[in-house]
C-alpha atoms as a PDB file:
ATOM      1  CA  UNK A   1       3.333   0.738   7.909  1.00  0.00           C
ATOM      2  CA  UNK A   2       1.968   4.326   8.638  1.00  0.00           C
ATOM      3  CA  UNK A   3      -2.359   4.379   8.390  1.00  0.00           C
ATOM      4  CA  UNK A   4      -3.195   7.951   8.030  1.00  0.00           C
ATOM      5  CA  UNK A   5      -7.106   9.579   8.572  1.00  0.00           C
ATOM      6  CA  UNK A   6      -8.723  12.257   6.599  1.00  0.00           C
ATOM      7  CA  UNK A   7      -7.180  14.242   4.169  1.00  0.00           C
ATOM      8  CA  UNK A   8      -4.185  16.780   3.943  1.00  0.00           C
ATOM      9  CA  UNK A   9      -3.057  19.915   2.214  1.00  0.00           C
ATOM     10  CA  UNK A  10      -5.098  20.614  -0.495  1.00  0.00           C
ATOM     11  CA  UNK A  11      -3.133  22.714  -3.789  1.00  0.00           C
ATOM     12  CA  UNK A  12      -4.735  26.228  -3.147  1.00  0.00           C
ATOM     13  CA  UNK A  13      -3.496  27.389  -6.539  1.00  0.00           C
ATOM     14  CA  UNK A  14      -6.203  24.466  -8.291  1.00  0.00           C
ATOM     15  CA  UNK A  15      -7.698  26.657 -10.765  1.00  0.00           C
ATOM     16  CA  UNK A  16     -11.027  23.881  -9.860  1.00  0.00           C
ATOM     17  CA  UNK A  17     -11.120  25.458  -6.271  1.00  0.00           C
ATOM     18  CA  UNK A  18     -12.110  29.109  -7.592  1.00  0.00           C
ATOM     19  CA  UNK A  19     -15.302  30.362  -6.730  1.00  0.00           C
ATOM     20  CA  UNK A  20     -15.431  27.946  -4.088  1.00  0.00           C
ATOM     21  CA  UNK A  21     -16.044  29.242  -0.603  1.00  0.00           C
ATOM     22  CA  UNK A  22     -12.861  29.758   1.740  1.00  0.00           C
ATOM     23  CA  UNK A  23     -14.729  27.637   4.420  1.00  0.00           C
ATOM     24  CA  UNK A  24     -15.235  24.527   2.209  1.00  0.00           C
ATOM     25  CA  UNK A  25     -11.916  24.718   1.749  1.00  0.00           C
ATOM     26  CA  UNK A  26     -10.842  25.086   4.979  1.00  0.00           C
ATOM     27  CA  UNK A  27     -12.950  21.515   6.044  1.00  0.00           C
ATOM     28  CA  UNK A  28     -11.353  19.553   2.581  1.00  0.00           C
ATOM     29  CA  UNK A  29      -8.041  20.990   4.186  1.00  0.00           C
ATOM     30  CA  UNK A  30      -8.371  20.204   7.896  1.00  0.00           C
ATOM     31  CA  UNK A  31      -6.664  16.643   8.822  1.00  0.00           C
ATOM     32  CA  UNK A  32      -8.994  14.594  10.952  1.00  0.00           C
ATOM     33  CA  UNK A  33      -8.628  14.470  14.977  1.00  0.00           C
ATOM     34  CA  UNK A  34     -10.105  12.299  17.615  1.00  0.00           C
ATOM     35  CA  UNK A  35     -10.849   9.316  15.367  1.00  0.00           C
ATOM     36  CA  UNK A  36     -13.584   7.438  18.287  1.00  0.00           C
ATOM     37  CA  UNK A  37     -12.169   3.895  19.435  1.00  0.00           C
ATOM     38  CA  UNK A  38     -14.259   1.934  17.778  1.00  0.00           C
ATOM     39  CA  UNK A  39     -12.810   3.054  15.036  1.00  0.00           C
ATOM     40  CA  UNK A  40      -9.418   2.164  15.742  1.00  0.00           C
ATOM     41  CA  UNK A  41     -10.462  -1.189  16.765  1.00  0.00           C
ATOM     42  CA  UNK A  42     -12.139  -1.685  13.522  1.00  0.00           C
ATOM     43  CA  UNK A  43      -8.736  -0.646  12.027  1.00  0.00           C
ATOM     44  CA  UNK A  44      -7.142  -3.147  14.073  1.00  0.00           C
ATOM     45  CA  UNK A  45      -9.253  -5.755  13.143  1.00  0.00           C
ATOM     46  CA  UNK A  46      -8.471  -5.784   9.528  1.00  0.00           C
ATOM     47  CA  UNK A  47      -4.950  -5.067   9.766  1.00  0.00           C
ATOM     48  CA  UNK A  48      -4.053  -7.978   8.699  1.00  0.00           C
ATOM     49  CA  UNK A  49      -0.760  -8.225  10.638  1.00  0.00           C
ATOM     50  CA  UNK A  50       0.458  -5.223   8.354  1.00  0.00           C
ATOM     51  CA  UNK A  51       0.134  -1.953  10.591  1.00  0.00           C
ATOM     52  CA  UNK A  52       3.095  -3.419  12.643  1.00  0.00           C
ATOM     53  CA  UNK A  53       1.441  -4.674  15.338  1.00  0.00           C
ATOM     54  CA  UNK A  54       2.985  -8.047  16.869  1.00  0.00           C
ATOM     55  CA  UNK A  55       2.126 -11.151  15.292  1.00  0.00           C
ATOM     56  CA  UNK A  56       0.024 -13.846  17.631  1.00  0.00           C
ATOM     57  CA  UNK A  57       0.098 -17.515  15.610  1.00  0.00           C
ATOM     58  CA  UNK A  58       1.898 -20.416  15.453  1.00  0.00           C
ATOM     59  CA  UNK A  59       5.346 -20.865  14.242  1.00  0.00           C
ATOM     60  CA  UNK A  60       6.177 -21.565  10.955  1.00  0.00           C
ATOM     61  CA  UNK A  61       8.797 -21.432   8.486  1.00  0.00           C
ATOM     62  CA  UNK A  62       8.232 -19.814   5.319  1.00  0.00           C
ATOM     63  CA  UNK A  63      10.556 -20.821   2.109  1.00  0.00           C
ATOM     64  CA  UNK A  64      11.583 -18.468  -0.778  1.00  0.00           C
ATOM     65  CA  UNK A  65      12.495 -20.314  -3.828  1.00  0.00           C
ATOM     66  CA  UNK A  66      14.459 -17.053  -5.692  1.00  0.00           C
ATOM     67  CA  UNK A  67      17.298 -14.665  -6.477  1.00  0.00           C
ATOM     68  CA  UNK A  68      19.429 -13.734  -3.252  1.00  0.00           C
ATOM     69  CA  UNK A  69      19.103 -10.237  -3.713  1.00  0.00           C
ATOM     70  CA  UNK A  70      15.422 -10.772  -3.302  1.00  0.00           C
ATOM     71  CA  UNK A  71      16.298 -11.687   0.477  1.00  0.00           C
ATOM     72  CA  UNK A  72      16.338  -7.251   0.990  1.00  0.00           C
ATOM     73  CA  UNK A  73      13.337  -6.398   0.346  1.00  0.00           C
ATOM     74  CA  UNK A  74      10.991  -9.357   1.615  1.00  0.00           C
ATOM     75  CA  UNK A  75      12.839  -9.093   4.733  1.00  0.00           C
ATOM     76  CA  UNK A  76      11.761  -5.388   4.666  1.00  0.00           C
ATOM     77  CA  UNK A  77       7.829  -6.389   3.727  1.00  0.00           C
ATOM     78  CA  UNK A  78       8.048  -9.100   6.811  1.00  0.00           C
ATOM     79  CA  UNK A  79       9.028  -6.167   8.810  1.00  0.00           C
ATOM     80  CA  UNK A  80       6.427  -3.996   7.946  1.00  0.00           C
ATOM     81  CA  UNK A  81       3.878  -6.604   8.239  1.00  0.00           C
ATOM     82  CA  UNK A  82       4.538  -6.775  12.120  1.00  0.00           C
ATOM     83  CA  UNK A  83       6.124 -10.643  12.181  1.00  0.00           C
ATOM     84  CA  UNK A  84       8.444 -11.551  14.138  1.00  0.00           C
ATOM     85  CA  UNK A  85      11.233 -13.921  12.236  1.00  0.00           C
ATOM     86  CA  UNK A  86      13.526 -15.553  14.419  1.00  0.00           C
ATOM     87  CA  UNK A  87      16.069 -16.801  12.089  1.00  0.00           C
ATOM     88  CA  UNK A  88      16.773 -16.546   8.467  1.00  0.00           C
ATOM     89  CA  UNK A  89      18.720 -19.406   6.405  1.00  0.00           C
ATOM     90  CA  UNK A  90      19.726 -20.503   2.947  1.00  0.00           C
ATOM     91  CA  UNK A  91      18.220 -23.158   0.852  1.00  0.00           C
ATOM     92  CA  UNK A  92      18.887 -24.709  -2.509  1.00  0.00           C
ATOM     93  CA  UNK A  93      17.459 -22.028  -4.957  1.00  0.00           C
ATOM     94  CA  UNK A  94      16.481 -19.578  -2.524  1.00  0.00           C
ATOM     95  CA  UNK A  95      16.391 -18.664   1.796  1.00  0.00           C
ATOM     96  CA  UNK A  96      14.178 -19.137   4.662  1.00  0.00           C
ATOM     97  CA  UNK A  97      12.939 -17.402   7.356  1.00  0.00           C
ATOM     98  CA  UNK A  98      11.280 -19.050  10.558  1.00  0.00           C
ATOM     99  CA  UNK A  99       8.698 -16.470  12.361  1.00  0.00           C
ATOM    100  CA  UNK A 100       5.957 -16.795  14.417  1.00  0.00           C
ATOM    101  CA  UNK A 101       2.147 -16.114  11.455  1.00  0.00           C
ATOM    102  CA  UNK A 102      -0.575 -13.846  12.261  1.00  0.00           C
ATOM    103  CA  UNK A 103      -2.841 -15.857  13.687  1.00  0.00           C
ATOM    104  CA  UNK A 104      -5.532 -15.315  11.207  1.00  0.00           C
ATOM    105  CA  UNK A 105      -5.762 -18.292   9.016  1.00  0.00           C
ATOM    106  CA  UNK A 106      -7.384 -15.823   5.755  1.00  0.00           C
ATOM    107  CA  UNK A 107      -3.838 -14.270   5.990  1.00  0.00           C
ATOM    108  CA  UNK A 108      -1.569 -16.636   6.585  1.00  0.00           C
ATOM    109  CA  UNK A 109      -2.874 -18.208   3.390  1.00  0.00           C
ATOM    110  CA  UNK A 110      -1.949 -15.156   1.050  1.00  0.00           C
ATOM    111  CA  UNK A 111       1.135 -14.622   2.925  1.00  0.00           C
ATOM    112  CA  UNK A 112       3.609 -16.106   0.568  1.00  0.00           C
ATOM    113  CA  UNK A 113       1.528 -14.687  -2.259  1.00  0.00           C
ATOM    114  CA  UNK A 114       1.442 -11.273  -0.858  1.00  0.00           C
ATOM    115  CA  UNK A 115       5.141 -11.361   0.132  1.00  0.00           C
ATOM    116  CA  UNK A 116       6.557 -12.175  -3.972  1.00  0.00           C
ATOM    117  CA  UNK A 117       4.636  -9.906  -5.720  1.00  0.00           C
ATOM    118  CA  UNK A 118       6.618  -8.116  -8.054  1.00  0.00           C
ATOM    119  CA  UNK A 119       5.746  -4.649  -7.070  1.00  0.00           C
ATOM    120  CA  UNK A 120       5.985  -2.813 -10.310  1.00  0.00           C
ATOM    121  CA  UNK A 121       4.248   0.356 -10.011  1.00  0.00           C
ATOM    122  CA  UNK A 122       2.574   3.172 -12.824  1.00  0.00           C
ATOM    123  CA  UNK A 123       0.487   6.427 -12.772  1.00  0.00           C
ATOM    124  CA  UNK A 124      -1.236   6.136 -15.776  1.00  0.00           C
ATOM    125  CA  UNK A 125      -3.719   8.254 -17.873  1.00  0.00           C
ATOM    126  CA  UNK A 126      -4.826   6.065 -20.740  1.00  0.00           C
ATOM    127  CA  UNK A 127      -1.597   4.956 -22.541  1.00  0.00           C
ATOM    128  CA  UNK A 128       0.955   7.703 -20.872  1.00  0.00           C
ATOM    129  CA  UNK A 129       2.677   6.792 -18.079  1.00  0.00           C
ATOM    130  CA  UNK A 130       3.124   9.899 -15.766  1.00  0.00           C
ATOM    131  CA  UNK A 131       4.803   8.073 -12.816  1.00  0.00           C
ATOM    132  CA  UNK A 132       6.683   4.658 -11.872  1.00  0.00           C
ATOM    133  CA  UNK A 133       8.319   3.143  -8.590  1.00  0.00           C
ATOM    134  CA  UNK A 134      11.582   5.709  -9.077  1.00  0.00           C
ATOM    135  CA  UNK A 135       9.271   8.558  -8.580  1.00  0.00           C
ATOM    136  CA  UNK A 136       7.672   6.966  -5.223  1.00  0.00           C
ATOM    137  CA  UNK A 137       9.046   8.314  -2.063  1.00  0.00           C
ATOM    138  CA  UNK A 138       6.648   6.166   0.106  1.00  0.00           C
ATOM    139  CA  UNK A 139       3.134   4.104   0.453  1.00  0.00           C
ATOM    140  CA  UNK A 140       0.854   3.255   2.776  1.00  0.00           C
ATOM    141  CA  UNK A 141      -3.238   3.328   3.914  1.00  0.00           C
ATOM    142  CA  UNK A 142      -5.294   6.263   4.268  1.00  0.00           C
ATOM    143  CA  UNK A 143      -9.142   5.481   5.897  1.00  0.00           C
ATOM    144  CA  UNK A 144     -11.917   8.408   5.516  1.00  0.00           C
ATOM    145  CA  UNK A 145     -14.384   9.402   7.981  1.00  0.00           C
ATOM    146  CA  UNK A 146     -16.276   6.255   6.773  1.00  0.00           C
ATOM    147  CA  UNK A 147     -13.484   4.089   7.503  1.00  0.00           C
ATOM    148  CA  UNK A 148     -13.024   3.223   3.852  1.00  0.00           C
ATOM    149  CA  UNK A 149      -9.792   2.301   2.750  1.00  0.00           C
ATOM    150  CA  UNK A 150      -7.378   4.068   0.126  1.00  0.00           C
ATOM    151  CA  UNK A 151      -3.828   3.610  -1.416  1.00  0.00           C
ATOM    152  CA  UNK A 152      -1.586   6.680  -0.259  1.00  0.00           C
ATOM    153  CA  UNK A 153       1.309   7.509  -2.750  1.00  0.00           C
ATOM    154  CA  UNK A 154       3.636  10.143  -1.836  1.00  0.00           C
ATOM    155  CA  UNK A 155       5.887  10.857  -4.966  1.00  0.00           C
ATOM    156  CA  UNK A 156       9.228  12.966  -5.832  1.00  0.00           C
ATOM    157  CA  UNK A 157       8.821  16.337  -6.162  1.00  0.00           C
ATOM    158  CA  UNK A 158       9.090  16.279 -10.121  1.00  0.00           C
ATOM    159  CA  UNK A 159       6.338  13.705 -10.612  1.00  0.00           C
ATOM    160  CA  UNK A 160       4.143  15.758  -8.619  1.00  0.00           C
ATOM    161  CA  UNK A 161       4.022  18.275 -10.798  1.00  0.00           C
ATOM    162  CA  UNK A 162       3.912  16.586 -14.119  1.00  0.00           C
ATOM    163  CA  UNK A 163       0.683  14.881 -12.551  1.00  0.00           C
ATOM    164  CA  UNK A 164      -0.560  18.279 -11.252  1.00  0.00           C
ATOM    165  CA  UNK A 165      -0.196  19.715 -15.022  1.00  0.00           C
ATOM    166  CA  UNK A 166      -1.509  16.650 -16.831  1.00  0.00           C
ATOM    167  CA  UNK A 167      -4.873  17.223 -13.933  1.00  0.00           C
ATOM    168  CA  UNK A 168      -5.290  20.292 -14.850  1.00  0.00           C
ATOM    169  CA  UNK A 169      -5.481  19.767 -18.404  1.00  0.00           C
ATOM    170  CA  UNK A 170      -7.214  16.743 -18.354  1.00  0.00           C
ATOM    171  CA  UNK A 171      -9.963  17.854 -15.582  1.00  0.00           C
ATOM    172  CA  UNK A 172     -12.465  15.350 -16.194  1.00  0.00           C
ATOM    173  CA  UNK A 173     -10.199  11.988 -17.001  1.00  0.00           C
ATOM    174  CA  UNK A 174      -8.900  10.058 -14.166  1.00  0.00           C
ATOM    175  CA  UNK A 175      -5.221   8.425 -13.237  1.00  0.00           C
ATOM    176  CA  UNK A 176      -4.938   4.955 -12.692  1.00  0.00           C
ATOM    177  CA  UNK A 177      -2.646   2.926 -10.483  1.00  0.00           C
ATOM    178  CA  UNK A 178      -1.150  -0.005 -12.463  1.00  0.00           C
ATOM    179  CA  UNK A 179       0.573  -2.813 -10.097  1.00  0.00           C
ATOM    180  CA  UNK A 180       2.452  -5.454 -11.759  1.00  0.00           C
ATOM    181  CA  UNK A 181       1.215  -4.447 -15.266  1.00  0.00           C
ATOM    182  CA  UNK A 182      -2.513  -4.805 -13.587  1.00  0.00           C
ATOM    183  CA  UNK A 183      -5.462  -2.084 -13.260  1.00  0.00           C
ATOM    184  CA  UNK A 184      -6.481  -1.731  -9.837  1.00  0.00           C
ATOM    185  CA  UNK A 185      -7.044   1.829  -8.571  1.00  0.00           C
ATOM    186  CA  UNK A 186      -8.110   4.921  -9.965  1.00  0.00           C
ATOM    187  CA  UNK A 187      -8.483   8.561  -8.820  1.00  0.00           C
ATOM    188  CA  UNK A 188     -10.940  11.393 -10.256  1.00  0.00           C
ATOM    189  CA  UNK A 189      -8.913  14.355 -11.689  1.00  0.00           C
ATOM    190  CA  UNK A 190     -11.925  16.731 -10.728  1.00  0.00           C
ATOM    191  CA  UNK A 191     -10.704  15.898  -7.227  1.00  0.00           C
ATOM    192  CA  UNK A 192      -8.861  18.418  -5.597  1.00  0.00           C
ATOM    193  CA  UNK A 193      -5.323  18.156  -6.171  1.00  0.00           C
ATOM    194  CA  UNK A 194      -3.787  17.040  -2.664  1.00  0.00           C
ATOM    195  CA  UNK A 195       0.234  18.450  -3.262  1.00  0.00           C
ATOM    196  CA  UNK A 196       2.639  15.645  -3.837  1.00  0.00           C
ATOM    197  CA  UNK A 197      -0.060  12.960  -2.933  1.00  0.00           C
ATOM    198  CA  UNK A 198      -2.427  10.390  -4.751  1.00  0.00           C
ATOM    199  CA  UNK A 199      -5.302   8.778  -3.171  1.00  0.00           C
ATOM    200  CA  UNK A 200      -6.614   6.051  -5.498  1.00  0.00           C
ATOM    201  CA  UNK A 201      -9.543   4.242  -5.169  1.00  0.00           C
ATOM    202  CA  UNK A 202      -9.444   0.289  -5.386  1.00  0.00           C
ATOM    203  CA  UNK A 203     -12.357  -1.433  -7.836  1.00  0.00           C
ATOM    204  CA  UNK A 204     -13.148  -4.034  -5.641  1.00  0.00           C
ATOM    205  CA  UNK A 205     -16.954  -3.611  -4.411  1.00  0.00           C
ATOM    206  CA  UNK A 206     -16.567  -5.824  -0.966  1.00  0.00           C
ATOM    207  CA  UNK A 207     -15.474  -3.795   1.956  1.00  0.00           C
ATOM    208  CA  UNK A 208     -12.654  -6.421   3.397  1.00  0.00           C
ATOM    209  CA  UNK A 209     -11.408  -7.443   0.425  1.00  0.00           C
ATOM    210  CA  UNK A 210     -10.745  -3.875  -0.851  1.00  0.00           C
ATOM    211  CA  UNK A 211      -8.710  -3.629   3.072  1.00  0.00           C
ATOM    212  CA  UNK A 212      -6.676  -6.860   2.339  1.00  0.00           C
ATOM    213  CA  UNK A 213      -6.208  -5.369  -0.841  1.00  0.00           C
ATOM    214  CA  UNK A 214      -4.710  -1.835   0.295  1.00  0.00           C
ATOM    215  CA  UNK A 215      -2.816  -2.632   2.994  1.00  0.00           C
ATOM    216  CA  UNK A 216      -0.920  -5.450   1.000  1.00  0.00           C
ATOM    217  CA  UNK A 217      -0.635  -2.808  -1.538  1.00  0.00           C
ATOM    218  CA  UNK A 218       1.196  -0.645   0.752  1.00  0.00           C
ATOM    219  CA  UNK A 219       3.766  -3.401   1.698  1.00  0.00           C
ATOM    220  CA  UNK A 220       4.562  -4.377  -1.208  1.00  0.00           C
ATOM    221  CA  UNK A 221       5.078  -0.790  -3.140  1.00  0.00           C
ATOM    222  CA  UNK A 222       6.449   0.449  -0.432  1.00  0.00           C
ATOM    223  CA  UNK A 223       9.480  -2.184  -0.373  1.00  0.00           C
ATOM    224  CA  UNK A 224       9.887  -3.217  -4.458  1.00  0.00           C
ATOM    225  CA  UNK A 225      10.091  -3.982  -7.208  1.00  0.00           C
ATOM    226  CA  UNK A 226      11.652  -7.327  -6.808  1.00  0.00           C
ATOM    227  CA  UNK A 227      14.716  -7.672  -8.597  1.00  0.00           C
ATOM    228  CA  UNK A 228      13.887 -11.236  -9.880  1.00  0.00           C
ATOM    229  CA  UNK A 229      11.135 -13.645  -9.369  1.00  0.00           C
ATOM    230  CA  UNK A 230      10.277 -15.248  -6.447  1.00  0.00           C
ATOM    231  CA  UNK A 231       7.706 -17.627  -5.156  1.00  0.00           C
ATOM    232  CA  UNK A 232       7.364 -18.542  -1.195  1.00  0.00           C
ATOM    233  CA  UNK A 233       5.746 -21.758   0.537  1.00  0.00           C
ATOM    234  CA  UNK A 234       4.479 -22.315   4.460  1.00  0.00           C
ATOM    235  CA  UNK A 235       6.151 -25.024   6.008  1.00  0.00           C
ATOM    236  CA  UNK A 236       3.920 -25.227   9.176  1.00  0.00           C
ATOM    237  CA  UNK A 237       7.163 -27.404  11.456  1.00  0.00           C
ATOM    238  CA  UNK A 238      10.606 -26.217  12.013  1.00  0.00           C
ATOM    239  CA  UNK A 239      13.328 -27.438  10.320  1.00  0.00           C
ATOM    240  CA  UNK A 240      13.819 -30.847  12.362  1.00  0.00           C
ATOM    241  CA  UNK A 241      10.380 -30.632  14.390  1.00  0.00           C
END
């Protein structure tokens, strides 16, 4: 999973922009270099085993009790998360995989939680839905200069710019993200209109919480919907240990 700093390319044709001087422009515009190392520490700290870095706890064998088709896409979201499965096998009702945990005990505790959600995505502005997973070409964290997290949609081409035109009509609403028919981020249209992007704000007030929140976000959008339900268990011994 791809964590990306700062901001991007900002829609120069936003008729909100005008009047606006070219050099405040130029800053919203300018991606963000040289992020300091404690900063990328901090990153590392709360990634949670989901920027792909290598996994560093105990074995364990997690069970999925669910739909073999199912197998796909979880396989994809262990992937992402930086495990490291060793073998995969089937079980009455469902599969298995047998990897090697994070090593933080907070996460291996919503791993099976994390790893079934559904993954249903909307863009919504009140009742109309302007977007859904079909329109999602990919997902994944973006952290400000403050280091505060944010979910990163990148959408098709044509979703884009229905959401551009419903912005600029509706400048002072707001488009929610709706995950598995729940509210849980929002962006300002007043904000300038980054092309082909959304960057939606979490409502979740603690700082690590909103993290674990984004970054399993990512994962899961990024590799879903599920095509049936699921629901996973930690064994914490090896088949025959």
């Amino acid at each position: 999973m791809v964590i990306w700093f700062g901001v991007t390319e900002i829609d120069p044709d936003d008729p909100r922009l005008q009047g606006r001087p070219l050099w405040g422009l130029a800053i919203l515009s300018l991606p963000i270099f040289g992020v300091i190392a404690v900063s990328l520490a901090y990153v590392v700290m709360w990634s949670l085993g989901l920027s792909g870095r290598s996994a560093s706890g105990a074995q364990a064998e997690i069970v999925f009790e669910g739909c073999a088709d199912a197998r796909a896409p979880i396989e994809a979201r262990i992937a992402d998360m930086g495990l490291s499965p060793t073998s995969w096998r089937e079980v009455p009702g469902g599969f298995a995989v047998q990897t090697q945990l994070t090593g933080d005990p907070e996460v291996d505790a919503r791993l099976p939680e994390t790893l079934t959600l559904p993954g249903a995505l909307q863009i919504r502005a009140g009742d109309q839905i302007l977007a859904t997973h079909e329109d999602l070409t990919d997902a994944s964290v973006r952290l400000d200069l403050f280091m505060v997290s944010y979910v990163l949609l990148r959408l098709r081409d044509e979703a884009a710019q229905r959401i551009k035109r419903h912005v600029r009509a509706e400048p002072m609403g707001k488009l929610w993200l709706w995950v598995d028919g729940q509210r849980v981020a929002w962006q300002a249209n007043q904000n300038p209109v980054a092309v082909g992007e959304l960057e939606l704000s979490p409502e979740i007030s603690d700082e690590q919480e909103r993290m674990y929140a984004v970054a399993a976000w990512a994962v899961v959008l990024d590799h879903g919907p599920l095509p049936c339900p699921v629901v996973a268990r930690i064994n914490p011994e090896t088949p025959g240990g």
